[in-house]
Structure formats: structure tokens, C-alpha cells
C-alpha atoms as a PDB file:
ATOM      1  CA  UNK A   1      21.490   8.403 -10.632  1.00  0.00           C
ATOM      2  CA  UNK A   2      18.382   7.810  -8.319  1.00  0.00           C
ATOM      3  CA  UNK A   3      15.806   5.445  -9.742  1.00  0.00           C
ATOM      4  CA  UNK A   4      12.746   7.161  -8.595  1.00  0.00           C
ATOM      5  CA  UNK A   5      10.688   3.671  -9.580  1.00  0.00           C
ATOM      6  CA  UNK A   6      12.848   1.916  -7.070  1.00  0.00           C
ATOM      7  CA  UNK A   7      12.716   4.715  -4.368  1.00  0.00           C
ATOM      8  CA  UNK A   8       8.704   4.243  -4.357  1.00  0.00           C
ATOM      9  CA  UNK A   9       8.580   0.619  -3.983  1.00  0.00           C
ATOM     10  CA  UNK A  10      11.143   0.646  -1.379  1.00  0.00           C
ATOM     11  CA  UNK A  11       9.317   3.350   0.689  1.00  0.00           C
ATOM     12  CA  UNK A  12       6.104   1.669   0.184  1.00  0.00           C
ATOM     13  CA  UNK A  13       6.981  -1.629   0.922  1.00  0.00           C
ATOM     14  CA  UNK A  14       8.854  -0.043   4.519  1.00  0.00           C
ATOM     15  CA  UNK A  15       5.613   1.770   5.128  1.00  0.00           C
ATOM     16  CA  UNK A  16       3.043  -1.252   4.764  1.00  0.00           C
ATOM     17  CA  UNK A  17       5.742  -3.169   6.979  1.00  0.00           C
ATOM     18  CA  UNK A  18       5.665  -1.225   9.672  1.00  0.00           C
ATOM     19  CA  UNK A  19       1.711  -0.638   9.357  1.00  0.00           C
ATOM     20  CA  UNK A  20       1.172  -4.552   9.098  1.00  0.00           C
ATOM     21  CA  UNK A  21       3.896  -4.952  12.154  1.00  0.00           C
ATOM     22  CA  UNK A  22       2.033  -2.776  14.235  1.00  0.00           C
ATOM     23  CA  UNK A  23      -1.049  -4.555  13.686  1.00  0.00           C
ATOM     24  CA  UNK A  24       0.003  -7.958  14.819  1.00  0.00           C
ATOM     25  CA  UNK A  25       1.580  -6.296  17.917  1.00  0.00           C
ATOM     26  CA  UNK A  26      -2.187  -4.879  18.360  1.00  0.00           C
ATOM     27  CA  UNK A  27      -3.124  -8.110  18.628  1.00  0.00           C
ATOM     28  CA  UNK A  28      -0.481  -9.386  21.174  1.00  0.00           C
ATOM     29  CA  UNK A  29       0.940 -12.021  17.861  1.00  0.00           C
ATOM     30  CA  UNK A  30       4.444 -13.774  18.745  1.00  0.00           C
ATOM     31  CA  UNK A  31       7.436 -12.319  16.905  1.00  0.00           C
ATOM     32  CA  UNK A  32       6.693 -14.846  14.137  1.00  0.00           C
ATOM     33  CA  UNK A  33       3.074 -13.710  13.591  1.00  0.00           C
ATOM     34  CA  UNK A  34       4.263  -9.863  13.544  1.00  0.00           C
ATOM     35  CA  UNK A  35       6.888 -11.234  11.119  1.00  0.00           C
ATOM     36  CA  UNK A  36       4.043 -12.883   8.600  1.00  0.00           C
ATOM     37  CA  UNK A  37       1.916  -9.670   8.963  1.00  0.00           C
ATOM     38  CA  UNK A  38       4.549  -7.522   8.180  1.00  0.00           C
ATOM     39  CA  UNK A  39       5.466  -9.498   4.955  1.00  0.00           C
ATOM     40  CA  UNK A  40       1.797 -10.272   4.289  1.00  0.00           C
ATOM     41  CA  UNK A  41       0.819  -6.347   4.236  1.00  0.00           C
ATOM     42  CA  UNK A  42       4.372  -5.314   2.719  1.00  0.00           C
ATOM     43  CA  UNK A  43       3.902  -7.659  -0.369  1.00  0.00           C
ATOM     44  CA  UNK A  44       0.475  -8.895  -0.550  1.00  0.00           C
ATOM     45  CA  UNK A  45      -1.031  -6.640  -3.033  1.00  0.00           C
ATOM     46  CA  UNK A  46       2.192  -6.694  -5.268  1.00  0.00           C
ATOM     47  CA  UNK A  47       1.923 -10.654  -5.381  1.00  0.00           C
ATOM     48  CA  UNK A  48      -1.777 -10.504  -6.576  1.00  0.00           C
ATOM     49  CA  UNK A  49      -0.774  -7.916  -8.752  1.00  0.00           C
ATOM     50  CA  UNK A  50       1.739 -10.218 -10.354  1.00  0.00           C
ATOM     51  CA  UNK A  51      -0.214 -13.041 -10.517  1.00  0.00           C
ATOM     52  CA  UNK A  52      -3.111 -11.105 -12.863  1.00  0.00           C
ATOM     53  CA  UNK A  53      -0.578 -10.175 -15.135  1.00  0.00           C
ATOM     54  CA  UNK A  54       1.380 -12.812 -15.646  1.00  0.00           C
ATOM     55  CA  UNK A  55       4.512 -11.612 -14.211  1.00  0.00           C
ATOM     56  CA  UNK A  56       5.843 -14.876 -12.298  1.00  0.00           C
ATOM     57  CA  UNK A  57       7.554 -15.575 -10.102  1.00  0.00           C
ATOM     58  CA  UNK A  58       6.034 -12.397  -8.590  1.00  0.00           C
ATOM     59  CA  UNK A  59       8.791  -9.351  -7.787  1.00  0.00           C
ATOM     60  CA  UNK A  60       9.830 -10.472  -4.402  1.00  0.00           C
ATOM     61  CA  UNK A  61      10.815 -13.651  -5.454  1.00  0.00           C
ATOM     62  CA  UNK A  62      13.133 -12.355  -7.904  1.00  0.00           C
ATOM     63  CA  UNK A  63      14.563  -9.898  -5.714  1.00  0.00           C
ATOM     64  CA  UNK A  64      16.285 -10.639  -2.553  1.00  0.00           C
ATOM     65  CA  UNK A  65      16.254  -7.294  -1.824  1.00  0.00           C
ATOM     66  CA  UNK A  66      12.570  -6.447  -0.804  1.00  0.00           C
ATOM     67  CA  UNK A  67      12.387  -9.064   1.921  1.00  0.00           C
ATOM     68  CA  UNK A  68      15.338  -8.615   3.398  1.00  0.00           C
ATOM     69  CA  UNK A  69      14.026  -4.820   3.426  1.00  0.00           C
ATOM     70  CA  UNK A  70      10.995  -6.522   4.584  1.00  0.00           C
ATOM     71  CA  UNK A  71      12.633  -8.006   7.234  1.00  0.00           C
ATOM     72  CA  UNK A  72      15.011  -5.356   8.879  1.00  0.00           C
ATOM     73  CA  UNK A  73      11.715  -2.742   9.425  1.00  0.00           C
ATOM     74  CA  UNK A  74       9.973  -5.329  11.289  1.00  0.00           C
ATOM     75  CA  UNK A  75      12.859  -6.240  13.692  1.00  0.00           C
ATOM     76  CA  UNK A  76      13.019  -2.442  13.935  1.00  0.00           C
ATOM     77  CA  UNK A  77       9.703  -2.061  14.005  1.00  0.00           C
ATOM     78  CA  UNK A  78       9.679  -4.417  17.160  1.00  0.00           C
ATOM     79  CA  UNK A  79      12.738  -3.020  18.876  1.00  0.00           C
ATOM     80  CA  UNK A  80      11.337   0.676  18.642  1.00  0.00           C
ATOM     81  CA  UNK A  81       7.782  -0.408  19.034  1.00  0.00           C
ATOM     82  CA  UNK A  82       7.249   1.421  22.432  1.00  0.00           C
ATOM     83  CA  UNK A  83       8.281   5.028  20.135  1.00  0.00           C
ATOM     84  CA  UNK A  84       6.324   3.820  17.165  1.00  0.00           C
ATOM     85  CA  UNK A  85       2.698   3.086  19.663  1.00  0.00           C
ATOM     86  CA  UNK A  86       3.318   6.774  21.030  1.00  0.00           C
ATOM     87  CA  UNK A  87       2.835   7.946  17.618  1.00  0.00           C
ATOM     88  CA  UNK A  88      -0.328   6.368  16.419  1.00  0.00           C
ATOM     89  CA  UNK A  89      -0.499   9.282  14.390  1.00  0.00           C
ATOM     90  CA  UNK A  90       2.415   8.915  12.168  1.00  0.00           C
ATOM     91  CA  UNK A  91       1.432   5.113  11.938  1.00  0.00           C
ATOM     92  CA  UNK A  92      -1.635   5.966  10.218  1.00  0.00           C
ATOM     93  CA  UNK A  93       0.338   8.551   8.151  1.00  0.00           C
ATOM     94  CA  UNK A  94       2.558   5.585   6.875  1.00  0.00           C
ATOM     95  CA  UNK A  95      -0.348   3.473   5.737  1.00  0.00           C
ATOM     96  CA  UNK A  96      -1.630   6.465   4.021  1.00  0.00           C
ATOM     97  CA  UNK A  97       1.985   7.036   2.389  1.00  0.00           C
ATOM     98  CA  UNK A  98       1.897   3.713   1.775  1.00  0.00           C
ATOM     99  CA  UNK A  99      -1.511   3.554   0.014  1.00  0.00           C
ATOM    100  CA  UNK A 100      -0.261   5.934  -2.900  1.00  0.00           C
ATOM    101  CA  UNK A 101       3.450   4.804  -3.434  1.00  0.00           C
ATOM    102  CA  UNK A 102       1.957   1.423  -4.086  1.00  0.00           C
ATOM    103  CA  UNK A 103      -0.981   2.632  -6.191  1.00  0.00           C
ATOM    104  CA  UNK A 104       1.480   4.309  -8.524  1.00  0.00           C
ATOM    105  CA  UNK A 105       3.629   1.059  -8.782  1.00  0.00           C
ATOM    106  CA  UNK A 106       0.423  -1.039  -9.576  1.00  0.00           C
ATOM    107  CA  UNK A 107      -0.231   1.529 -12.432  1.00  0.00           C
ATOM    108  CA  UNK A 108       3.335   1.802 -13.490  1.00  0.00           C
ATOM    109  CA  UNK A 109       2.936  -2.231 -14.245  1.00  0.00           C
ATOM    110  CA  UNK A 110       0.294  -2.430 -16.128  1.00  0.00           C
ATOM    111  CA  UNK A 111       1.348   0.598 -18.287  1.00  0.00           C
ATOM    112  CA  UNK A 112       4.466  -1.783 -18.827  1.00  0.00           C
ATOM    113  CA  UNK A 113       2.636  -4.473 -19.950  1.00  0.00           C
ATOM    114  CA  UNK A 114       0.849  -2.520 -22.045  1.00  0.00           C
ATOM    115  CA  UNK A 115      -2.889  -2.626 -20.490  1.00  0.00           C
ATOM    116  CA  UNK A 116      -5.637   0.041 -21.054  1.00  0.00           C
ATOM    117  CA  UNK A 117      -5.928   3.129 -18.925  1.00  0.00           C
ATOM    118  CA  UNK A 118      -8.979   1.562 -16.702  1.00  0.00           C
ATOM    119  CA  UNK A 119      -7.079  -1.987 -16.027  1.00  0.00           C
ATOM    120  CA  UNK A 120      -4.050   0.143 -14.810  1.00  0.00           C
ATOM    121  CA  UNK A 121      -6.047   2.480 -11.865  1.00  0.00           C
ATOM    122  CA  UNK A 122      -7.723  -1.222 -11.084  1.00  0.00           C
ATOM    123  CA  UNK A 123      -4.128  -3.151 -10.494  1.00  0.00           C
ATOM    124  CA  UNK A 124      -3.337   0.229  -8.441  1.00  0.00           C
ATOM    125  CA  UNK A 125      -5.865  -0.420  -6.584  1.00  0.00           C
ATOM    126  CA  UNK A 126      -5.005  -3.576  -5.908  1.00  0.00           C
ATOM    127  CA  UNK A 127      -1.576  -3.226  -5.154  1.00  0.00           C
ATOM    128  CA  UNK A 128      -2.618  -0.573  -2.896  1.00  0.00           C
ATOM    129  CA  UNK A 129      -5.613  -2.231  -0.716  1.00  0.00           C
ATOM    130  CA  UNK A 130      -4.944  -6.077  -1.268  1.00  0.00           C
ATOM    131  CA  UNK A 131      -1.648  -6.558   1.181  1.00  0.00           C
ATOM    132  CA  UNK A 132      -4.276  -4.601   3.920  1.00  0.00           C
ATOM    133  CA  UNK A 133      -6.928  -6.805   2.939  1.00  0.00           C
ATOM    134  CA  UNK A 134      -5.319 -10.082   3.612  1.00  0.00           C
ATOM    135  CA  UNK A 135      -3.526  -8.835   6.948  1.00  0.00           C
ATOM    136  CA  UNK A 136      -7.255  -7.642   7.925  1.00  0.00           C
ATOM    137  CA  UNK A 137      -8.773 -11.535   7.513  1.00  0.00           C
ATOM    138  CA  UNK A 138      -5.547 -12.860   8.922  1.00  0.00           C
ATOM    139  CA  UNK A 139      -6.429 -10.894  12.001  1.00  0.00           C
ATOM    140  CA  UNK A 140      -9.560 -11.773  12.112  1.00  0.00           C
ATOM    141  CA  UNK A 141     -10.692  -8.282  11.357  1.00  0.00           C
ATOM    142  CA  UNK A 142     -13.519  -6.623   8.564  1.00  0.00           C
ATOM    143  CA  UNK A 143     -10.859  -5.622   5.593  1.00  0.00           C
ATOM    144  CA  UNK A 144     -10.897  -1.584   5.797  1.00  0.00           C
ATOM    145  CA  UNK A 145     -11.329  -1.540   2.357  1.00  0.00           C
ATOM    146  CA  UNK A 146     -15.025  -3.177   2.666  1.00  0.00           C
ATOM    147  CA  UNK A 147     -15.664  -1.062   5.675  1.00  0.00           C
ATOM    148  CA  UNK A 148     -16.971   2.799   6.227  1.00  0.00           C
ATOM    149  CA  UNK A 149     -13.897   4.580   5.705  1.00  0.00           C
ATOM    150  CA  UNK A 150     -12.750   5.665   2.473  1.00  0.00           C
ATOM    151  CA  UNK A 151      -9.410   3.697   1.106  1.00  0.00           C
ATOM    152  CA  UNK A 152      -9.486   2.254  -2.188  1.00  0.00           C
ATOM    153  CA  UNK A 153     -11.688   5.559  -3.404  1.00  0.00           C
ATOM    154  CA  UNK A 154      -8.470   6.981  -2.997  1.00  0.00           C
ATOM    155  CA  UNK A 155      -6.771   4.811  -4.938  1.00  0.00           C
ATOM    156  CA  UNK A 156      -8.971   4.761  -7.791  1.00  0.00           C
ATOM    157  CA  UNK A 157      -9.131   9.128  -7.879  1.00  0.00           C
ATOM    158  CA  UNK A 158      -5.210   8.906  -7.561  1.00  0.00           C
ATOM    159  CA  UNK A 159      -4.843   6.615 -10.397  1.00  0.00           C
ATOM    160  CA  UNK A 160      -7.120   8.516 -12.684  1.00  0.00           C
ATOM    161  CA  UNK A 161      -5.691  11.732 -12.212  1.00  0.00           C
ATOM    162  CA  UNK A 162      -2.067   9.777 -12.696  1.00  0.00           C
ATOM    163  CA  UNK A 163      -3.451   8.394 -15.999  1.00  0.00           C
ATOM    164  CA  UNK A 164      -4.902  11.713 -17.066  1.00  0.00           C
ATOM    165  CA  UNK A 165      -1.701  13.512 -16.283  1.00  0.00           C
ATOM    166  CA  UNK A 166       0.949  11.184 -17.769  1.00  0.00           C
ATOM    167  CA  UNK A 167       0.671  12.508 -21.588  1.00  0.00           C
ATOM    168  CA  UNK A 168       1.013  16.312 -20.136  1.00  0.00           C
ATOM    169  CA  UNK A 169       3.666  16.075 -17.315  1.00  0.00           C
ATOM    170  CA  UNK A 170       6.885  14.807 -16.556  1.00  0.00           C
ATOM    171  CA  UNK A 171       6.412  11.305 -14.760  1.00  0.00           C
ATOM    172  CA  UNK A 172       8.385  12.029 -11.684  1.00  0.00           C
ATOM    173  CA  UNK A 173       5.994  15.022 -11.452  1.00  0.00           C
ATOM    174  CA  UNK A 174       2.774  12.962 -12.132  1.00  0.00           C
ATOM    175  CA  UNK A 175       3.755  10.347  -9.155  1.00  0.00           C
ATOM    176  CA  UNK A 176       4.770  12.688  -6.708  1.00  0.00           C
ATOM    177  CA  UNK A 177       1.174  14.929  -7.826  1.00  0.00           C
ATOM    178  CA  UNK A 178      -0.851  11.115  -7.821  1.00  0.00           C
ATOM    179  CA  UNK A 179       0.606   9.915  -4.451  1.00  0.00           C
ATOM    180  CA  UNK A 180      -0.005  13.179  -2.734  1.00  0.00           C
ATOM    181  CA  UNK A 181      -3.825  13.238  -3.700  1.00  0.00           C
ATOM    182  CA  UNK A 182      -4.037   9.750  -2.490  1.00  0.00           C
ATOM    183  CA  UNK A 183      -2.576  10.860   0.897  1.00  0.00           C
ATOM    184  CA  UNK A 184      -4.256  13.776   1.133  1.00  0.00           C
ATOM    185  CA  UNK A 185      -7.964  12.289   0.171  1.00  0.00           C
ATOM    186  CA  UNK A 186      -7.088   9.152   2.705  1.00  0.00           C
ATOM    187  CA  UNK A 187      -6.287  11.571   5.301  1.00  0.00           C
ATOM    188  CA  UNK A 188      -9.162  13.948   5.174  1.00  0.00           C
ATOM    189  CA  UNK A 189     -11.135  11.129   5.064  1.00  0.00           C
ATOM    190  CA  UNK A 190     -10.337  10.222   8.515  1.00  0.00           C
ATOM    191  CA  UNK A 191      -9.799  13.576   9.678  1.00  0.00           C
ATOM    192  CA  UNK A 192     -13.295  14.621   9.015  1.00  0.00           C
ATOM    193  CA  UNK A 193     -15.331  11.091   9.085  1.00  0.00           C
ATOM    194  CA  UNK A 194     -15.746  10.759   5.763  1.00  0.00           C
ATOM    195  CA  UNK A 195     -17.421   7.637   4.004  1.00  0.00           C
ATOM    196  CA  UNK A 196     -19.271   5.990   1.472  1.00  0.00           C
ATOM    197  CA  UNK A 197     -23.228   5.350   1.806  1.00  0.00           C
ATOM    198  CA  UNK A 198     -23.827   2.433   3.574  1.00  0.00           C
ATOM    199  CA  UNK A 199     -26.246   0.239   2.892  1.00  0.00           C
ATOM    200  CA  UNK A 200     -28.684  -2.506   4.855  1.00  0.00           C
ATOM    201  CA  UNK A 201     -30.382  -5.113   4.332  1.00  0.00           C
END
């Protein structure tokens, strides 16, 4: 039987891969740099995650299987790269996928560990924006999250409405509902310029 738990993280984690591996090509990195990134974006958020709760060694030490997973979409990701730049497009729509899988896992592991409602939408959040945030100050870049654009806004209305949901809903049918609202607010986001209020000092 399909572990849907296990299908998320593993469609995440491919998703921030190639998003982070596509970065580092961006900036013209060597395959070891596009390597790191892809790692760094894939599993960053997951390891801070981790860390806050007390569940060490973090997940992709204990499992072999996420970066070798890790590791076959970036060579892939490099071998197909001249496809995969064509369809900037579908890039962003991976780190937009990849924003609510790992939301829901965030919230899925604090529910485990028996946290309160608000402490599980925050360690979604984190496991959603925190891999991004590190590959953004690895490249030298302004994190998106701390920029214009609305990211971990999306996080934190997809992890409410997961929380809310849970009690009244099967869960496959809460993550599937929670990760499509994520998507959907991160895309129209973009779509239609949407932001925060800045302000200035």
C-alpha cells in the first residue's frame, strides 16, 4: 500500500532539488556548487526542523534514501538542464509544489511530537521557506522569504486551514486540500504581483 507521508516528502524533496539546482546553474556554480545547492534547498528546512524538535540525527541522516534521491535529480537536473531553462515556468511551479508538500511534512512532525496547533503551522513554515533561505545567502542573494513576494504567507494560511481541517476530514484529503491552497496562493501571488506592505526607514 502507498504511504502517502512518504510520497510527499519524496516529491518535495525532488522539487526543492531541482529548484535549488537550477539556481546554482543561474549563477554559473561548478557541478559541486549545483550539487551543495541542490542538497542545501532539498533538506535545509527539514534539518532545522529537526534540530527544534529534538529529532537527531535529523531525517536524512537516518535515511540513505533521501540523498541518494537528492542526488540522482541533480545529475538529472544537470543533464536535462537545457529542457528544464526552456521551462522557467514549470521551475517556478516546482518550488511552489514544493513549498506545500514540505509545509504539510513540517506540520505532520510536530503533530507527532505532540506540539500545539500554532508551533505546528510555524515548523511548516520552516520546513517550507528555510532550505530557500539558506540557498538564497549561499548565493549571495536577499532570501525570498524576507523580500516583496509572498512565500511563507502561504505557508502559514496552508497550515492553518490543514490544522483547522484535520478533526473534520480524512488526512489524505486535508494534505492534498492544504498543499493545493499553498500552491495556488504562491502562484497568484506572482501571477498578479502580489505582496506584503513594505516598509522604510
Amino acid at each position: 500500500m502507498i504511504n502517502i507521508s512518504s510520497v510527499i516528502e519524496i516529491s518535495g524533496t525532488v522539487a526543492f532539488a531541482i529548484s535549488g539546482s537550477f539556481s546554482a546553474m543561474q549563477k554559473r556554480l561548478d557541478v559541486f556548487g549545483v550539487l551543495i545547492m541542490g542538497f542545501v534547498t532539498a533538506i535545509g528546512g527539514g534539518t532545522i526542523r529537526d534540530v527544534l524538535i529534538g529529532h537527531t540525527p535529523v531525517g536524512w541522516m537516518r535515511d540513505y534514501q533521501l540523498p541518494l534521491i537528492i542526488l540522482g535529480t541533480v545529475i538529472a537536473t544537470i543533464f536535462f538542464k537545457k529542457y528544464i531553462k526552456i521551462f522557467k515556468t514549470t521551475l517556478f511551479l516546482f518550488d511552489a509544489l514544493g513549498l506545500g508538500l514540505f509545509t504539510i511534512i513540517g506540520i505532520q512532525k510536530g503533530i507527532d511530537a505532540g506540539l500545539n496547533p500554532g508551533v505546528c503551522v510555524a515548523l511548516g513554515t520552516i520546513t517550507g521557506c528555510f532550505g530557500g533561505v539558506v540557498r538564497d545567502i549561499l548565493l549571495n542573494d536577499i532570501p525570498l522569504i524576507f523580500r516583496k513576494e509572498i512565500y511563507a504567507t502561504a505557508c502559514i494560511i496552508g497550515g492553518t486551514l490543514y490544522m483547522l481541517l484535520i478533526d473534520h476530514l480524512s488526512t489524505d484529503v486535508v494534505e492534498i486540500v492544504a498543499v493545493a491552497v499553498v500552491c495556488a496562493i504562491r502562484i497568484v501571488a506572482v501571477k498578479y504581483e502580489l505582496s506584503l506592505p513594505k516598509f522604510y526607514a
